[in-house]
C-alpha atoms as a PDB file:
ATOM      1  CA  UNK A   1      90.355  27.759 -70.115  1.00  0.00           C
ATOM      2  CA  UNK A   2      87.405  27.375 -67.410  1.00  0.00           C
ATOM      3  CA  UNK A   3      87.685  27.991 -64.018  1.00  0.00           C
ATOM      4  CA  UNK A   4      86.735  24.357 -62.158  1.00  0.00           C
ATOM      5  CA  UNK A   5      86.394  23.554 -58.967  1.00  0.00           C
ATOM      6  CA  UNK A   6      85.189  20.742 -56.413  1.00  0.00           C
ATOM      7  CA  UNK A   7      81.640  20.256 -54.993  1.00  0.00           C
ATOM      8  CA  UNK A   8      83.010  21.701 -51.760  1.00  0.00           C
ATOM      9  CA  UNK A   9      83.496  24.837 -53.417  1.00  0.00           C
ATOM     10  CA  UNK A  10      80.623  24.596 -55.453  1.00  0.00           C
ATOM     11  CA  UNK A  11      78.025  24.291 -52.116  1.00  0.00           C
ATOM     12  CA  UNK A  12      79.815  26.953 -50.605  1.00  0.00           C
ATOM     13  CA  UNK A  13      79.468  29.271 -53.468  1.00  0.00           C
ATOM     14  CA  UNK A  14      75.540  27.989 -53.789  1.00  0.00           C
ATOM     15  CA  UNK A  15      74.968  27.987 -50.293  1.00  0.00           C
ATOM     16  CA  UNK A  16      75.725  31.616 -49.870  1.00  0.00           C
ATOM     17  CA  UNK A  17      73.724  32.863 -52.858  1.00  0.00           C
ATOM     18  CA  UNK A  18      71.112  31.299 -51.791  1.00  0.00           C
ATOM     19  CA  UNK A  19      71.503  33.262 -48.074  1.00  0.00           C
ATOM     20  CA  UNK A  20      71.032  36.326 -49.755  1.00  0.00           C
ATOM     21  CA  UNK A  21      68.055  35.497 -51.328  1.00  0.00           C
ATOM     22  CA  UNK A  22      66.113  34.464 -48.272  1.00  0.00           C
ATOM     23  CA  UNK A  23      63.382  36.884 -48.151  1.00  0.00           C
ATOM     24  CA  UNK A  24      64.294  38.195 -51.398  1.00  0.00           C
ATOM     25  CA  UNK A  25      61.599  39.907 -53.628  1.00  0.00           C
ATOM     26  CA  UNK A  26      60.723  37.623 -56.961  1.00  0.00           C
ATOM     27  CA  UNK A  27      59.050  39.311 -59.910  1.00  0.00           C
ATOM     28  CA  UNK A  28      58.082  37.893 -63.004  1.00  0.00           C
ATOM     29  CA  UNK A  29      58.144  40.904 -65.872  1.00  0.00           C
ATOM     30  CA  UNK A  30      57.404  41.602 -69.395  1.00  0.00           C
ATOM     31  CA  UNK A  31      60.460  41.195 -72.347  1.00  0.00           C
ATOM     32  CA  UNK A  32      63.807  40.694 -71.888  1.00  0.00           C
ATOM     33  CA  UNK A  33      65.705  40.764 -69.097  1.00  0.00           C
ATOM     34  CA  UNK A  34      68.727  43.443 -68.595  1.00  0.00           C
ATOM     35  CA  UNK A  35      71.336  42.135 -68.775  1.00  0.00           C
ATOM     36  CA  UNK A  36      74.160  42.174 -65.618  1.00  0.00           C
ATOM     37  CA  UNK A  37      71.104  42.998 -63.603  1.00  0.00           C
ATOM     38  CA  UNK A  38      70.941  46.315 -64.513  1.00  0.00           C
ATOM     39  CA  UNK A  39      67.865  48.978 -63.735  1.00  0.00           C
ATOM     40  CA  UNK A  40      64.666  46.828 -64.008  1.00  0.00           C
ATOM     41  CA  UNK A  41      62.663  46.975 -67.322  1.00  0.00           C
ATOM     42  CA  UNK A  42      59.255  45.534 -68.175  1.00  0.00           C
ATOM     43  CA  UNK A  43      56.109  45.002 -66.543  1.00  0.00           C
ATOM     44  CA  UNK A  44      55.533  43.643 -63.523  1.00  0.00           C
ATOM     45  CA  UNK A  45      53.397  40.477 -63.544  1.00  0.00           C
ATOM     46  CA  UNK A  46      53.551  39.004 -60.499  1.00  0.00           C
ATOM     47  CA  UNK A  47      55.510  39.876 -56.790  1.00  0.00           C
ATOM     48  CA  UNK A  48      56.498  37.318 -54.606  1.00  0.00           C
ATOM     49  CA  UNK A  49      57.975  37.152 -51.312  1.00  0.00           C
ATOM     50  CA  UNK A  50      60.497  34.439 -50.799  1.00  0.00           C
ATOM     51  CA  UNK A  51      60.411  32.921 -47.796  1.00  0.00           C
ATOM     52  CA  UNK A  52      63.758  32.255 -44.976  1.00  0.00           C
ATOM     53  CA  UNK A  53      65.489  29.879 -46.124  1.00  0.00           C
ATOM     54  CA  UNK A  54      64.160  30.562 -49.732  1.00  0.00           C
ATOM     55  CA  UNK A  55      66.309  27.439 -50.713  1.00  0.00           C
ATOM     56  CA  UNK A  56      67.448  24.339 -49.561  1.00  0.00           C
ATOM     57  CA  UNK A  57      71.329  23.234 -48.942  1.00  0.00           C
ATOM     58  CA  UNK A  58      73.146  22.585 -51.626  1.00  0.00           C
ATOM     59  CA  UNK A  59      73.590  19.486 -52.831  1.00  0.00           C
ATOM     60  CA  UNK A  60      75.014  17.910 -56.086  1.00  0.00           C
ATOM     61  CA  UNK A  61      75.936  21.411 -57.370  1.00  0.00           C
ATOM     62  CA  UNK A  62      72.401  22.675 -57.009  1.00  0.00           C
ATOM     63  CA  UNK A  63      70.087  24.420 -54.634  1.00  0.00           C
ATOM     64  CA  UNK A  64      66.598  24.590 -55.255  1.00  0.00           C
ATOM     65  CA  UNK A  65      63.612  26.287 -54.136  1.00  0.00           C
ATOM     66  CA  UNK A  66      61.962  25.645 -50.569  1.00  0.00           C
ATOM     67  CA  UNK A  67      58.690  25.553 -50.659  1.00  0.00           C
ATOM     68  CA  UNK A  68      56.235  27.071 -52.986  1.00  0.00           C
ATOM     69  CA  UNK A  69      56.633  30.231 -53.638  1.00  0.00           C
ATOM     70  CA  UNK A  70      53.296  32.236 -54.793  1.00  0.00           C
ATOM     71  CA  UNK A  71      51.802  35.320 -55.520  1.00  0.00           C
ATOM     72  CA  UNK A  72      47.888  35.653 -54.366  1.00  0.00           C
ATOM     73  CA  UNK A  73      46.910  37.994 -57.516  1.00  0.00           C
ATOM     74  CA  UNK A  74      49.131  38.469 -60.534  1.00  0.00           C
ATOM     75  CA  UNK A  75      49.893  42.658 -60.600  1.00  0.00           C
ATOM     76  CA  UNK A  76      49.377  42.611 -64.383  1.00  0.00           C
ATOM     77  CA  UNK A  77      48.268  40.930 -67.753  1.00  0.00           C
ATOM     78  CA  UNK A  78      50.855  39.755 -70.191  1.00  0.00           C
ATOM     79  CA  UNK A  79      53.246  37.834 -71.294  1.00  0.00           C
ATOM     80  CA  UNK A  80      56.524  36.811 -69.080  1.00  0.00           C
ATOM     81  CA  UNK A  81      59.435  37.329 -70.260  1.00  0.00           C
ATOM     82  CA  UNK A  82      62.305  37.224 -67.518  1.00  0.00           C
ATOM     83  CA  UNK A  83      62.270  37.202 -63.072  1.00  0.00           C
ATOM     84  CA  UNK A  84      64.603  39.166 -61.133  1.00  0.00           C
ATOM     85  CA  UNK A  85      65.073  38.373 -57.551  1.00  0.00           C
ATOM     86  CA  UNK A  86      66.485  41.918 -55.463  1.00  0.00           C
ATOM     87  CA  UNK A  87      67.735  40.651 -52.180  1.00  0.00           C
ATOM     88  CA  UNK A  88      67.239  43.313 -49.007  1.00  0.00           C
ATOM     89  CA  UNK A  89      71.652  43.706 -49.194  1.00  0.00           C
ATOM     90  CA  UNK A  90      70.833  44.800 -53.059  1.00  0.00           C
ATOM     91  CA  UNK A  91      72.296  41.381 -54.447  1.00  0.00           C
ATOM     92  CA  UNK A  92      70.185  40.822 -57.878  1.00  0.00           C
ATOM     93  CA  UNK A  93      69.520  37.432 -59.663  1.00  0.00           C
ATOM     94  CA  UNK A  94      67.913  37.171 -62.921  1.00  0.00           C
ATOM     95  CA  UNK A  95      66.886  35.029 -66.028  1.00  0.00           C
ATOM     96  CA  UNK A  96      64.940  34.138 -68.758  1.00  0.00           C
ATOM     97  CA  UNK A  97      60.684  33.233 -68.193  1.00  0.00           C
ATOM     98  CA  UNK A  98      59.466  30.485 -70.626  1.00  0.00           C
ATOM     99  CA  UNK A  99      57.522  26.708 -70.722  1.00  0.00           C
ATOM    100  CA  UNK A 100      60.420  25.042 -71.421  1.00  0.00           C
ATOM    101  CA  UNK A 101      64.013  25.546 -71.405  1.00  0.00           C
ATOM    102  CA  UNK A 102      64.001  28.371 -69.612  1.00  0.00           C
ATOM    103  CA  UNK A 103      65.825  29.677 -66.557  1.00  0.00           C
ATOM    104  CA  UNK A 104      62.331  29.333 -65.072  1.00  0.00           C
ATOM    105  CA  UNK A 105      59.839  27.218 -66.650  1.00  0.00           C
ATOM    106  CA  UNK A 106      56.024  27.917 -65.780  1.00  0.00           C
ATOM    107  CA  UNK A 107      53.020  26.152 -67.065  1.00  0.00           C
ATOM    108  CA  UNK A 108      52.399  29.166 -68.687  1.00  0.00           C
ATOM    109  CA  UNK A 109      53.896  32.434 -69.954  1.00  0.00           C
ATOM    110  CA  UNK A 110      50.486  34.335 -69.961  1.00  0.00           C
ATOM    111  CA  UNK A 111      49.670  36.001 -67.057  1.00  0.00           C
ATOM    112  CA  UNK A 112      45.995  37.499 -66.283  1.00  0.00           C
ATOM    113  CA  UNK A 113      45.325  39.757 -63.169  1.00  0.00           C
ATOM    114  CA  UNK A 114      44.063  39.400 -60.230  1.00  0.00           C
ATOM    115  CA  UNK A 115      44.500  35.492 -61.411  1.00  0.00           C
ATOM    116  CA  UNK A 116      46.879  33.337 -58.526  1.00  0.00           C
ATOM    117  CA  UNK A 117      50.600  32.053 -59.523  1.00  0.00           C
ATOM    118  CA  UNK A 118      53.298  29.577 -57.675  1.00  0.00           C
ATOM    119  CA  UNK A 119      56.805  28.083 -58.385  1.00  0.00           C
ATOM    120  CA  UNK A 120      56.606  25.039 -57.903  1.00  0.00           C
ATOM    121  CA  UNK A 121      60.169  24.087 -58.854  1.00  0.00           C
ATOM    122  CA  UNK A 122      63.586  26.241 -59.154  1.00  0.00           C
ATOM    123  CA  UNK A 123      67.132  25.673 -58.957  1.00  0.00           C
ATOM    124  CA  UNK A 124      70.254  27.561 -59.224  1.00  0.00           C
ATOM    125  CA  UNK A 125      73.624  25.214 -60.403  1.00  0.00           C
ATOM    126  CA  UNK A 126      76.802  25.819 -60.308  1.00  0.00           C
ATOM    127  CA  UNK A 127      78.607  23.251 -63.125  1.00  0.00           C
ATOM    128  CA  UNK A 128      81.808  21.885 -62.513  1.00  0.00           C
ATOM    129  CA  UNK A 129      83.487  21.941 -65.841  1.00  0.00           C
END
């Protein structure tokens, strides 16, 4: 059986994720990710810098980016695979890198150096089953 709970609990619980992650560091690497956010693996692509408050309040389970978040000039050429997102308290986030269906969908997975890259759009959900 699955844990459920209300959308009182479910803000809360998004809310302070999304605390932690205010001036997180967001990179977009090569392969797969981890797993359990283990030790980092893969290529670094591209570094951003999220901004405080990185997100927006919670709202209908969901919080999603503020913003845009960018990177001036990709670190590397290749292929994305996953992001992980290392808050300053050592909290880690991460997920799959595709164009669709993705933890985070981009326009496109190839990335070419010193070329420019933004989020435009990201959310983090909490269901309530």
């Amino acid at each position: 059986m699955a844990v459920t709970m209300n959308n009182t609990a479910r803000h809360a619980g998004l809310n302070a994720i999304a605390d932690l992650m205010d001036g997180a560091t967001l990179t977009i690497r090569t392969g797969s990710a981890p797993g359990a956010a283990n030790t980092a693996t893969g290529t670094v692509l591209a570094t951003i810098t999220l901004p405080t408050p990185a997100f927006g309040a919670a709202s209908s389970g969901v919080v999603a980016l503020a913003g845009t978040w960018q990177d001036a000039s990709a670190d590397a050429t290749g292929t994305a695979g996953h992001w992980r997102m290392v808050a300053t308290g050592g909290a880690i986030l991460e997920g799959t890198v595709g164009t669709s269906g993705a933890d985070l969908n981009v326009t496109s997975t190839s990335f070419v150096a010193p070329n420019p890259f933004s989020i435009t759009s990201f959310e983090i959900n909490f269901t309530n089953g």
